[in-house]
PDB file of N, CA and C in Angstrom:
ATOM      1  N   UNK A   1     -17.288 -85.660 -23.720  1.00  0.00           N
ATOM      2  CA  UNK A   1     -17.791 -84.311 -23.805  1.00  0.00           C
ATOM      3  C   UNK A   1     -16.899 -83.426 -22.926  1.00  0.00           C
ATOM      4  N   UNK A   2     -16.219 -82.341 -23.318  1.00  0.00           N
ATOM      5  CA  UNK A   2     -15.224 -81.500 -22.790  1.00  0.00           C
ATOM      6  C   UNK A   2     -15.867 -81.008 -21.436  1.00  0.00           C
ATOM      7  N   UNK A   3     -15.714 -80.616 -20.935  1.00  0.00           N
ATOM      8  CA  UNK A   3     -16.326 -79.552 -19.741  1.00  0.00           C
ATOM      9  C   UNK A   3     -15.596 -78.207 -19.725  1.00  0.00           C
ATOM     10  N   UNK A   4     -15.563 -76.996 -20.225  1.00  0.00           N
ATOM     11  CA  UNK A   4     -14.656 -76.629 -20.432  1.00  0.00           C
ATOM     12  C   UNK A   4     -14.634 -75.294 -19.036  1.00  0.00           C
ATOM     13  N   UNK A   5     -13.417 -74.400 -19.009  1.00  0.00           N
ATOM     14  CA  UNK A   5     -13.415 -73.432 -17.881  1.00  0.00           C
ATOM     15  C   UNK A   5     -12.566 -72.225 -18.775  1.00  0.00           C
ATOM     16  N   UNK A   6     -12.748 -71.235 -18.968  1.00  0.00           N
ATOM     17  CA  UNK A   6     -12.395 -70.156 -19.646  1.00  0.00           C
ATOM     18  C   UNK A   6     -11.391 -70.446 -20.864  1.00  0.00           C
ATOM     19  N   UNK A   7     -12.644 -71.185 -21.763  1.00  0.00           N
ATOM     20  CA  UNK A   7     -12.877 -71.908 -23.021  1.00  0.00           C
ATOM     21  C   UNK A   7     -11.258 -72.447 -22.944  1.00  0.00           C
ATOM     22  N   UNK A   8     -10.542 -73.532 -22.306  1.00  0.00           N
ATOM     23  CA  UNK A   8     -10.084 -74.689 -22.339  1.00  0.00           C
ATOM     24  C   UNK A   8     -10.805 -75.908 -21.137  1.00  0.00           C
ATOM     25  N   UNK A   9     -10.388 -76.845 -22.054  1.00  0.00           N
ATOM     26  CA  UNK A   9     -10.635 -78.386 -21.112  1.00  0.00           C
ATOM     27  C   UNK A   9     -10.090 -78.455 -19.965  1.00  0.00           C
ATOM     28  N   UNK A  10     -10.775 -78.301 -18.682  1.00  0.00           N
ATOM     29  CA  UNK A  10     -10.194 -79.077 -17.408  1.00  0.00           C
ATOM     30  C   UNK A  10     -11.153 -80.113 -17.186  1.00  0.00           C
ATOM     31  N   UNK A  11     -11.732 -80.613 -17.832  1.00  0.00           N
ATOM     32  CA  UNK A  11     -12.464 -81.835 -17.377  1.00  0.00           C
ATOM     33  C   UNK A  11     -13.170 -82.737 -18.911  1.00  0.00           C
ATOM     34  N   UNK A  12     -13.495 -83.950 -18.635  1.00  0.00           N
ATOM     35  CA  UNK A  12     -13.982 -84.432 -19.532  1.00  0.00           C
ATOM     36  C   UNK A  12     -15.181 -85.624 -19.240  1.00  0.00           C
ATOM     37  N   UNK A  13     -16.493 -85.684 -19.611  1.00  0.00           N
ATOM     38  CA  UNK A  13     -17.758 -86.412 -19.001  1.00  0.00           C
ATOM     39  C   UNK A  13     -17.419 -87.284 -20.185  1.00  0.00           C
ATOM     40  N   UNK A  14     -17.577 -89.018 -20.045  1.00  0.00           N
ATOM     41  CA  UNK A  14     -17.314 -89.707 -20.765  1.00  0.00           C
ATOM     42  C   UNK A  14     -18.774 -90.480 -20.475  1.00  0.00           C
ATOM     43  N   UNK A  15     -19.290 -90.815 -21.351  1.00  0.00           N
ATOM     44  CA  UNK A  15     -20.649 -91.466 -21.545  1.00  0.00           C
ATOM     45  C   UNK A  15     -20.406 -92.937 -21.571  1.00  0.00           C
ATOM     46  N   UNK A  16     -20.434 -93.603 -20.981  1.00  0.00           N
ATOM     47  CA  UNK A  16     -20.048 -95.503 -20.689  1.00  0.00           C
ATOM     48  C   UNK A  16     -21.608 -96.059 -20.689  1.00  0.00           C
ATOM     49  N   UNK A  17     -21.756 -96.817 -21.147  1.00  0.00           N
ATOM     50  CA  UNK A  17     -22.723 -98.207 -20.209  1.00  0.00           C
ATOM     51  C   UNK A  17     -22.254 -99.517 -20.763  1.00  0.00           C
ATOM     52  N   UNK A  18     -22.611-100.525 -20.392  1.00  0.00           N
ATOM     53  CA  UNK A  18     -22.735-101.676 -20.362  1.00  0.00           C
ATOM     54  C   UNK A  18     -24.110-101.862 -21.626  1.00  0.00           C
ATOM     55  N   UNK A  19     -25.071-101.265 -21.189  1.00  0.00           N
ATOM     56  CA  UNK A  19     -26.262-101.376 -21.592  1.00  0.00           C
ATOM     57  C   UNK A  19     -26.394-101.184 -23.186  1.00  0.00           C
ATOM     58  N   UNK A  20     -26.319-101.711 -24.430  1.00  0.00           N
ATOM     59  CA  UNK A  20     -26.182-101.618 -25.790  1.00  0.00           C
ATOM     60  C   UNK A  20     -27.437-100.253 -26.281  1.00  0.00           C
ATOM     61  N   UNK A  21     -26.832 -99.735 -26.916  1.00  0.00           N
ATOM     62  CA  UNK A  21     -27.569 -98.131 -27.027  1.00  0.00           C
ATOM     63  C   UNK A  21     -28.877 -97.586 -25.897  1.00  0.00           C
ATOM     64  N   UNK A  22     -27.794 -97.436 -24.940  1.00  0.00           N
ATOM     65  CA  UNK A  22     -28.704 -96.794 -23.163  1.00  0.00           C
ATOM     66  C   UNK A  22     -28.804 -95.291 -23.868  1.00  0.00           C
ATOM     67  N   UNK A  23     -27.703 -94.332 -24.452  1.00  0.00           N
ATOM     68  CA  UNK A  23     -27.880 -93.068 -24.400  1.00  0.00           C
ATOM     69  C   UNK A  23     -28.184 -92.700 -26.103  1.00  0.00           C
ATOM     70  N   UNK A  24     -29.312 -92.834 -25.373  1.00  0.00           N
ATOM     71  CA  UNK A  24     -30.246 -92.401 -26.747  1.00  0.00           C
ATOM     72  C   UNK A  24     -30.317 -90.797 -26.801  1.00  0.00           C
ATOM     73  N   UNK A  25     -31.048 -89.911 -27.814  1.00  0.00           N
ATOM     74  CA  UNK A  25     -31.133 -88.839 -28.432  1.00  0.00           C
ATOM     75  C   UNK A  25     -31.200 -88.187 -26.682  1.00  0.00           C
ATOM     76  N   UNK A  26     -32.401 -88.325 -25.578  1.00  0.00           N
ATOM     77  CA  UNK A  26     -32.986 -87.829 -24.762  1.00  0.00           C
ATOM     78  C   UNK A  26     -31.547 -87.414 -23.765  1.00  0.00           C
ATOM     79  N   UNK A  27     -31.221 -88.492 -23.566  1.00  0.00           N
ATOM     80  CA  UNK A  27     -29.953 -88.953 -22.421  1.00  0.00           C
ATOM     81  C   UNK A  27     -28.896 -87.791 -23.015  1.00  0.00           C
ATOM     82  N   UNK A  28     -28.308 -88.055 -24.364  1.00  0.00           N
ATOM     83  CA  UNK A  28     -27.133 -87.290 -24.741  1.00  0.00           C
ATOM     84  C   UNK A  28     -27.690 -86.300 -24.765  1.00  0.00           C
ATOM     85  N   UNK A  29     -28.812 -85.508 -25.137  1.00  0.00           N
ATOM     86  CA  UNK A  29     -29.238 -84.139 -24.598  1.00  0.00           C
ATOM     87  C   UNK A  29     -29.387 -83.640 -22.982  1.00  0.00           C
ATOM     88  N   UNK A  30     -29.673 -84.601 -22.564  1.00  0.00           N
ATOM     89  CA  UNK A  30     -29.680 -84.118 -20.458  1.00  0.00           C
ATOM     90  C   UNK A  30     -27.998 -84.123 -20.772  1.00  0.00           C
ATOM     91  N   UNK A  31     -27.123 -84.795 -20.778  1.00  0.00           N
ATOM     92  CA  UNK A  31     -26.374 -84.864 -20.605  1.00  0.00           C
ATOM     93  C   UNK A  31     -25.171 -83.629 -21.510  1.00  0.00           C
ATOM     94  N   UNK A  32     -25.347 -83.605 -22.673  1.00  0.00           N
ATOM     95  CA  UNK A  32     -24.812 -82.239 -22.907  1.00  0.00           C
ATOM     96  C   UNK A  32     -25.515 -80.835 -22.041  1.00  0.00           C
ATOM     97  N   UNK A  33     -26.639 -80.703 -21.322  1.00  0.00           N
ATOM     98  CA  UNK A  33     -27.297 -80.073 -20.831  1.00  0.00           C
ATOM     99  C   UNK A  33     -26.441 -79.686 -19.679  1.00  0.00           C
ATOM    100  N   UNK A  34     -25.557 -80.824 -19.420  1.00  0.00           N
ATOM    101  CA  UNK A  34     -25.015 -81.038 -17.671  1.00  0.00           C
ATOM    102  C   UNK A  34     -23.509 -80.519 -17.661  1.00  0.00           C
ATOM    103  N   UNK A  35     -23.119 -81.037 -19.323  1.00  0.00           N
ATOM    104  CA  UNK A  35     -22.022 -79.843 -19.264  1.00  0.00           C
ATOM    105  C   UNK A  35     -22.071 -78.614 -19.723  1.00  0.00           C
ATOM    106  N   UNK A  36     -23.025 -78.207 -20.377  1.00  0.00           N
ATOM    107  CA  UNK A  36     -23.097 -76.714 -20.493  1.00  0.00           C
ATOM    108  C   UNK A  36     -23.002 -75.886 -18.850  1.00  0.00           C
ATOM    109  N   UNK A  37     -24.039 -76.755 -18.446  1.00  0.00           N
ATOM    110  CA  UNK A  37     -24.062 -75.812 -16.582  1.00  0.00           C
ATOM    111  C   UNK A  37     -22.718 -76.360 -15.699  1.00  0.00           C
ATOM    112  N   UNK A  38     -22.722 -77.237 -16.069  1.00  0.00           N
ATOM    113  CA  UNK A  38     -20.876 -77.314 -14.988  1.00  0.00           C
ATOM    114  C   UNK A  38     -19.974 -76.091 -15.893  1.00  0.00           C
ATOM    115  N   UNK A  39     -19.657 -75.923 -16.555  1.00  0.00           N
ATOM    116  CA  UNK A  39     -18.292 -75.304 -17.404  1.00  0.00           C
ATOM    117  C   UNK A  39     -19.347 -73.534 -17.311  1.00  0.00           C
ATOM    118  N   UNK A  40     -20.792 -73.374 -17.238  1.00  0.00           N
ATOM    119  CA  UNK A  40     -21.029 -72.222 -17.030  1.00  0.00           C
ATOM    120  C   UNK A  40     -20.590 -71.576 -15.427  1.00  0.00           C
ATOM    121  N   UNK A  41     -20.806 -73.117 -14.626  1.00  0.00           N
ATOM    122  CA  UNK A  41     -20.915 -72.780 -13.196  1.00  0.00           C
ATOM    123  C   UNK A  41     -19.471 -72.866 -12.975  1.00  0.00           C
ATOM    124  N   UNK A  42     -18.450 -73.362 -13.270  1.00  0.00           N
ATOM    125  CA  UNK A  42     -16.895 -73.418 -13.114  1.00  0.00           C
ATOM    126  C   UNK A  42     -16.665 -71.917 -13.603  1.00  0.00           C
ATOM    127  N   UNK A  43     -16.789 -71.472 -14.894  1.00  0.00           N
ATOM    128  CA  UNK A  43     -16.638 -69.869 -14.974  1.00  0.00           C
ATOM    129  C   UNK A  43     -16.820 -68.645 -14.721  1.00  0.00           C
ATOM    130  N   UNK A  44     -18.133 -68.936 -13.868  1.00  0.00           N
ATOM    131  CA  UNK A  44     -18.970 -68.005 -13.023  1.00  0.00           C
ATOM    132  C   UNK A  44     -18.092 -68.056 -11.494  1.00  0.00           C
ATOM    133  N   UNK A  45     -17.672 -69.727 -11.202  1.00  0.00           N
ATOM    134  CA  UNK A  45     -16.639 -69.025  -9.892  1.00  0.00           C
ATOM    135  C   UNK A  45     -15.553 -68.789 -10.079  1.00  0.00           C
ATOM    136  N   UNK A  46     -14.977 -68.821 -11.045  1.00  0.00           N
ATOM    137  CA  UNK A  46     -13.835 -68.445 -11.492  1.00  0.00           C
ATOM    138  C   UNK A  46     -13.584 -66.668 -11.465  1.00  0.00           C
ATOM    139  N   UNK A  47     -14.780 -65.574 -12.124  1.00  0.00           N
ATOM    140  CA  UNK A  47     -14.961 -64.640 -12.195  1.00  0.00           C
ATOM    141  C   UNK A  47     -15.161 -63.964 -11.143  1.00  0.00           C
ATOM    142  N   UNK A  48     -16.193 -64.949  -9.763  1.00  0.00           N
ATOM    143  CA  UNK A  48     -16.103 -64.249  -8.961  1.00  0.00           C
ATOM    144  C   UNK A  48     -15.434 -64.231  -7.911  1.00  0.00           C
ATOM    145  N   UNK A  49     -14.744 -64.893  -7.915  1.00  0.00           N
ATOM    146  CA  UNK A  49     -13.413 -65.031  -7.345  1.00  0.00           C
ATOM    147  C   UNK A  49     -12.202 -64.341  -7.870  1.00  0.00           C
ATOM    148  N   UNK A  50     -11.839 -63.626  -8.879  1.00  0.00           N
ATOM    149  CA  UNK A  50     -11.257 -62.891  -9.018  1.00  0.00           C
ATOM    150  C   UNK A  50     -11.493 -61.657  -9.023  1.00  0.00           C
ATOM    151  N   UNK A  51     -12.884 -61.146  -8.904  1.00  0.00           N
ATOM    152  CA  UNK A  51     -13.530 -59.783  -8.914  1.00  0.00           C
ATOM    153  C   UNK A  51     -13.659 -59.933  -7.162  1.00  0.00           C
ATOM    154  N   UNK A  52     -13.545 -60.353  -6.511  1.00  0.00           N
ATOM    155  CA  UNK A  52     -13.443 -60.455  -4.711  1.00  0.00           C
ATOM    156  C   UNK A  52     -12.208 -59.899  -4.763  1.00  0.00           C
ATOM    157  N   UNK A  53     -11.241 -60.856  -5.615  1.00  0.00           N
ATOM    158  CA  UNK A  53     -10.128 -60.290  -5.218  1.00  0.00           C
ATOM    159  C   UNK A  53      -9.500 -58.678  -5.653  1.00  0.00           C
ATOM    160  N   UNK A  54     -10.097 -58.435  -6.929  1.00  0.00           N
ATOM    161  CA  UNK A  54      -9.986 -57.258  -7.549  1.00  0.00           C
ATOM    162  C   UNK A  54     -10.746 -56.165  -6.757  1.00  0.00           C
ATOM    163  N   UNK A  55     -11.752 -56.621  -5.889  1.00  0.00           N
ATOM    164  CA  UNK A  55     -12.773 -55.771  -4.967  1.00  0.00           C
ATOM    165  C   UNK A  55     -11.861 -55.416  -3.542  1.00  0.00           C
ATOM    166  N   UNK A  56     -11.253 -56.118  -3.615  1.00  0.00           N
ATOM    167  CA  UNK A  56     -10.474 -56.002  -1.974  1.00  0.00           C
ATOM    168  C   UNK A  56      -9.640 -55.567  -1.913  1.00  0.00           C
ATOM    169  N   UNK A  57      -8.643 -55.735  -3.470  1.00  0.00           N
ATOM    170  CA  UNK A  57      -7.233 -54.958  -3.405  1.00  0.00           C
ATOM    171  C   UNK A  57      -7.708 -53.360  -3.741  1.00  0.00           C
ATOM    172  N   UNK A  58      -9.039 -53.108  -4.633  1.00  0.00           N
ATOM    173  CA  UNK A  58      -8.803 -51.423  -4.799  1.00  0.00           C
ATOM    174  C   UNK A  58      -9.960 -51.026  -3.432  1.00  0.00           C
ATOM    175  N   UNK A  59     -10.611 -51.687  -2.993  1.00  0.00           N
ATOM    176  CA  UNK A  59     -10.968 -50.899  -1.966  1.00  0.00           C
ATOM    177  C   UNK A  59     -11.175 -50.677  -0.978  1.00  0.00           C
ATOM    178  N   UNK A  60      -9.571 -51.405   0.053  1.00  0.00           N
ATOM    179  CA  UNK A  60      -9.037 -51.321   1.001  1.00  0.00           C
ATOM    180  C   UNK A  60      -7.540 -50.268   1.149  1.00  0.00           C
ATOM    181  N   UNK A  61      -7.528 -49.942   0.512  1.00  0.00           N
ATOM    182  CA  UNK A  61      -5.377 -49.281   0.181  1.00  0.00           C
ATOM    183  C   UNK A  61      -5.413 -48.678  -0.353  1.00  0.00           C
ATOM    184  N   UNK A  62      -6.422 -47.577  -0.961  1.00  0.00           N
ATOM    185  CA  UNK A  62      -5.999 -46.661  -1.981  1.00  0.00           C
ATOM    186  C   UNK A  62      -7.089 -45.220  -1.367  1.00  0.00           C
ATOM    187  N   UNK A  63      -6.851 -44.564  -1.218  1.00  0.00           N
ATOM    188  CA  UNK A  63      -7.663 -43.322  -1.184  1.00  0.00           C
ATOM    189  C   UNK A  63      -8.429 -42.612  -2.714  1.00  0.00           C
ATOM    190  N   UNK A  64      -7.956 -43.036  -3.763  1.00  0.00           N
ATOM    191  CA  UNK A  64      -8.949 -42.120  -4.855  1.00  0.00           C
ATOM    192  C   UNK A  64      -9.113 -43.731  -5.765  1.00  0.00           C
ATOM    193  N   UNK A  65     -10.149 -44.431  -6.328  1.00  0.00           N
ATOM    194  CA  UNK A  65      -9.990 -45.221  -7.085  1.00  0.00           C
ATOM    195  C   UNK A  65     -11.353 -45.097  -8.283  1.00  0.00           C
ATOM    196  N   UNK A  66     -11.168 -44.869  -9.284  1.00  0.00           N
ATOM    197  CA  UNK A  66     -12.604 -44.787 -10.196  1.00  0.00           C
ATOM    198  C   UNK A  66     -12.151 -45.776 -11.286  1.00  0.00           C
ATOM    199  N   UNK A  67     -12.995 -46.627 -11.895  1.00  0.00           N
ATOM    200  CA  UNK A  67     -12.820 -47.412 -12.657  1.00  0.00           C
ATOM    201  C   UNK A  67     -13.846 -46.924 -13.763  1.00  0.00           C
ATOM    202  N   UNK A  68     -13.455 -46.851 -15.108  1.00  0.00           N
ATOM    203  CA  UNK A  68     -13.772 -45.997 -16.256  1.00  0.00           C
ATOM    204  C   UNK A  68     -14.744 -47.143 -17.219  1.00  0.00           C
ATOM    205  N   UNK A  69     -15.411 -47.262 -18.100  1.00  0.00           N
ATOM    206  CA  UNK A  69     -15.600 -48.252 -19.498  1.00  0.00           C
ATOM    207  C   UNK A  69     -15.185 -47.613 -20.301  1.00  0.00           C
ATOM    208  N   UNK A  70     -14.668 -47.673 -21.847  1.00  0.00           N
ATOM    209  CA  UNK A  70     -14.330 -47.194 -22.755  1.00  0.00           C
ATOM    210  C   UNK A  70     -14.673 -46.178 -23.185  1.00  0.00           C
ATOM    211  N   UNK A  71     -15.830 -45.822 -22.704  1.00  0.00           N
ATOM    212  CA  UNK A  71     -16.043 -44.008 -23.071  1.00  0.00           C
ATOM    213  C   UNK A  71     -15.944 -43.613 -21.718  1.00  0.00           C
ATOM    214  N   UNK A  72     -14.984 -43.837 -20.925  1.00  0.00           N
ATOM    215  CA  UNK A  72     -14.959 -42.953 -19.700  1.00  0.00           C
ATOM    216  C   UNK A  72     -16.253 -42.641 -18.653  1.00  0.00           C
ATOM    217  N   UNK A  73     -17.481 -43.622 -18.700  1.00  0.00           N
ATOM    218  CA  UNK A  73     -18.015 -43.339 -17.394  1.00  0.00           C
ATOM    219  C   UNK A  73     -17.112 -44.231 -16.378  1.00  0.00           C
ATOM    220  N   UNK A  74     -18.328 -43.761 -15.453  1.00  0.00           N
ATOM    221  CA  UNK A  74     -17.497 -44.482 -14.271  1.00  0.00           C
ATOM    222  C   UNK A  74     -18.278 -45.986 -13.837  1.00  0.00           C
ATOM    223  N   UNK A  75     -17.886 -46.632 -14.074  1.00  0.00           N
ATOM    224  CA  UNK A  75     -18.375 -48.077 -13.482  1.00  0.00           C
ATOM    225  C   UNK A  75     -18.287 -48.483 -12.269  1.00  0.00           C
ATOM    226  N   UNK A  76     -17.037 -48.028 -11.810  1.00  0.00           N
ATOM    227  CA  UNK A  76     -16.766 -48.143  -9.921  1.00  0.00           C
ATOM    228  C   UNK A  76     -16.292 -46.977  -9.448  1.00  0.00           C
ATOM    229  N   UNK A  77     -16.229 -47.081  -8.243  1.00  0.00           N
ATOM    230  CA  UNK A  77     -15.725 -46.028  -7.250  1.00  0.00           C
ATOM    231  C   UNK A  77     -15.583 -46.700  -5.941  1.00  0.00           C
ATOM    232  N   UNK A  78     -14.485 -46.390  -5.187  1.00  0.00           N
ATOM    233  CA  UNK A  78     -14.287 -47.116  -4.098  1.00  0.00           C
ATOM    234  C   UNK A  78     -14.742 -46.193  -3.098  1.00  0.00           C
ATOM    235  N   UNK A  79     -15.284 -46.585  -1.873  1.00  0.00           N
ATOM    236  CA  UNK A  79     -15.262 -46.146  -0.736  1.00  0.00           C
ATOM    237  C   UNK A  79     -14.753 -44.602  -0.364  1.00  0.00           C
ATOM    238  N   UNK A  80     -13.421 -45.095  -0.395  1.00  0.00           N
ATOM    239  CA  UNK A  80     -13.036 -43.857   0.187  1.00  0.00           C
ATOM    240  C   UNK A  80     -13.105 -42.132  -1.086  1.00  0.00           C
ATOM    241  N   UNK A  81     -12.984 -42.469  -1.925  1.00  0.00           N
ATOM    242  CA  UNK A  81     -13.359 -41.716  -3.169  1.00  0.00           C
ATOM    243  C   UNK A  81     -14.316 -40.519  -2.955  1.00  0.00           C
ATOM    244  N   UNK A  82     -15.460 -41.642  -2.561  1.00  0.00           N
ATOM    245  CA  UNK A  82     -17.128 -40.601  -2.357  1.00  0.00           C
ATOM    246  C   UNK A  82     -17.115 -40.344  -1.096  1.00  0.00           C
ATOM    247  N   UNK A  83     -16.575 -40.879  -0.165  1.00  0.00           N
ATOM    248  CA  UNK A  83     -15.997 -40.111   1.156  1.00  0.00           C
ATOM    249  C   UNK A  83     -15.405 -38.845   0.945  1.00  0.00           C
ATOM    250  N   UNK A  84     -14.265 -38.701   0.272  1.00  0.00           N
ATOM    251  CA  UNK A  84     -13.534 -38.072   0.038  1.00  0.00           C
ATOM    252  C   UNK A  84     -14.287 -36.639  -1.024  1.00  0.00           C
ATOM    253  N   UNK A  85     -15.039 -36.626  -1.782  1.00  0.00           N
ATOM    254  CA  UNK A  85     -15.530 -35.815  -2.659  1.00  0.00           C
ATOM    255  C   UNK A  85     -17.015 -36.208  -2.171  1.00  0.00           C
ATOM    256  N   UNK A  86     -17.646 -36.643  -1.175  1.00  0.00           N
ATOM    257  CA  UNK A  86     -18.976 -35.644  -0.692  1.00  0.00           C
ATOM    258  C   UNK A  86     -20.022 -36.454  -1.528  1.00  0.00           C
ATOM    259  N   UNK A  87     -19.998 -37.407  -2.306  1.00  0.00           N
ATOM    260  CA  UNK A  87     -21.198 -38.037  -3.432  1.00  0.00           C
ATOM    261  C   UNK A  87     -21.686 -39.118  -2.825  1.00  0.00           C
ATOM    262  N   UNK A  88     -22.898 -40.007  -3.190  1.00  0.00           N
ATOM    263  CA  UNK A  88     -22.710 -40.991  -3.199  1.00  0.00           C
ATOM    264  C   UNK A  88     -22.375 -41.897  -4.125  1.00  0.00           C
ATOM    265  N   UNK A  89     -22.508 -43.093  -3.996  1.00  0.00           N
ATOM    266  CA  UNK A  89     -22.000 -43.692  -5.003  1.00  0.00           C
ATOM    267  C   UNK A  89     -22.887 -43.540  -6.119  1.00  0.00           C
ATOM    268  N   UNK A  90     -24.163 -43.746  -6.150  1.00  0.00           N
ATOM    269  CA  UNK A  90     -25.606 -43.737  -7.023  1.00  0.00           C
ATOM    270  C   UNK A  90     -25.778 -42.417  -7.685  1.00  0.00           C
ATOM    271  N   UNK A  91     -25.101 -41.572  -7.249  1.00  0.00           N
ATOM    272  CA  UNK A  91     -24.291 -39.854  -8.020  1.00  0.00           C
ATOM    273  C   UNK A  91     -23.354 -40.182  -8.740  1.00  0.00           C
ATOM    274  N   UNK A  92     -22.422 -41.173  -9.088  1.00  0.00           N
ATOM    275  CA  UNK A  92     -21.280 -41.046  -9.774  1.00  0.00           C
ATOM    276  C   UNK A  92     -21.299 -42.082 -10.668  1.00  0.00           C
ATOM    277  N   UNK A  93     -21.568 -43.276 -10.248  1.00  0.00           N
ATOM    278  CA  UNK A  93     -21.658 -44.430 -11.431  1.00  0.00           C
ATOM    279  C   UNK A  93     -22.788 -43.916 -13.016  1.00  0.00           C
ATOM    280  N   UNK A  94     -22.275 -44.503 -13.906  1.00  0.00           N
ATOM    281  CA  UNK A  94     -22.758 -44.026 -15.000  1.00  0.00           C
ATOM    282  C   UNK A  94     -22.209 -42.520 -15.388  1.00  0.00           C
ATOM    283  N   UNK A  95     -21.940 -41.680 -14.505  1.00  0.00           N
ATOM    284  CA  UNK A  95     -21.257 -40.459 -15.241  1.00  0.00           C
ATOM    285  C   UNK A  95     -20.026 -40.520 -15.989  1.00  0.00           C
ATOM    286  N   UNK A  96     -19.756 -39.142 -16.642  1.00  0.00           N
ATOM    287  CA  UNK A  96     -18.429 -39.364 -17.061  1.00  0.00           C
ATOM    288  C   UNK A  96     -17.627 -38.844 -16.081  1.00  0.00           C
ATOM    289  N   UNK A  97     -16.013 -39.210 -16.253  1.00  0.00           N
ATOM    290  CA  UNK A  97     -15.454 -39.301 -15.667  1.00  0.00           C
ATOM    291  C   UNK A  97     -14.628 -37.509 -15.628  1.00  0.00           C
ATOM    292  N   UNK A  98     -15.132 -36.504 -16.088  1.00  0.00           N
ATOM    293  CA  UNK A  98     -14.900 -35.037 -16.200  1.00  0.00           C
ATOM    294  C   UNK A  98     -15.596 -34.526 -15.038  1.00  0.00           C
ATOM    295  N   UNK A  99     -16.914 -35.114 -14.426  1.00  0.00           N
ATOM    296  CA  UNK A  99     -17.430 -34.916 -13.266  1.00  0.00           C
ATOM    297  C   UNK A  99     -16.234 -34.623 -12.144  1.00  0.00           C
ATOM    298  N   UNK A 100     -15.182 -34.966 -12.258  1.00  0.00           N
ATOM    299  CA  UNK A 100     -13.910 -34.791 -11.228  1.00  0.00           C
ATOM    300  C   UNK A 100     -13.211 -33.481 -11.659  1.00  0.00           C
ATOM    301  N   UNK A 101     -13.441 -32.809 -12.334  1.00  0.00           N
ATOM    302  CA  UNK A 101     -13.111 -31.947 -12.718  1.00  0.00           C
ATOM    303  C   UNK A 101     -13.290 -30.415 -12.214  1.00  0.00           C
TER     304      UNK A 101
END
């Protein structure tokens, strides 16, 4: 059974016994059960470990930083930003991004 980490294989759970049909219907279900949550829990630190890092590089070093979604609200804002223009943050997230205007 694959284990997978941002849908490729880094791991693989191999089902063995000795025991002549041990992993019955119950077993191979716990057990696909066990890699769904490893390969969920491998991708979940994977993400947040790169959003730490994506968190630290924009909002330590930059004086204006707004991060947009596809229709232009604002999803982030760094620190110094709403320092800088007087808001808080809970004022600017979800707006659009013409509010700077």
């Amino acid at each position: 059974m694959p284990i997978s980490k941002n849908n490729k294989t880094a791991a693989v759970l191999v089902e063995l016994s000795e025991q002549k049909n041990f992993f019955d219907k119950d077993i191979h279900k716990l057990l696909e059960q066990i890699q769904y949550d490893i390969s969920a829990y491998m991708n979940k630190l994977e993400t947040e470990k790169w959003y730490e890092i994506f968190a630290n590089a924009i909002s330590s070093g930059f004086d204006f930083i707004a991060v947009t979604d596809k229709d232009f609200n604002i999803v982030y804002i760094n620190n110094n930003t709403v320092r800088f223009l007087g808001y808080k943050k809970e004022d600017l997230i979800g707006k659009h991004h013409s509010i700077f205007s």
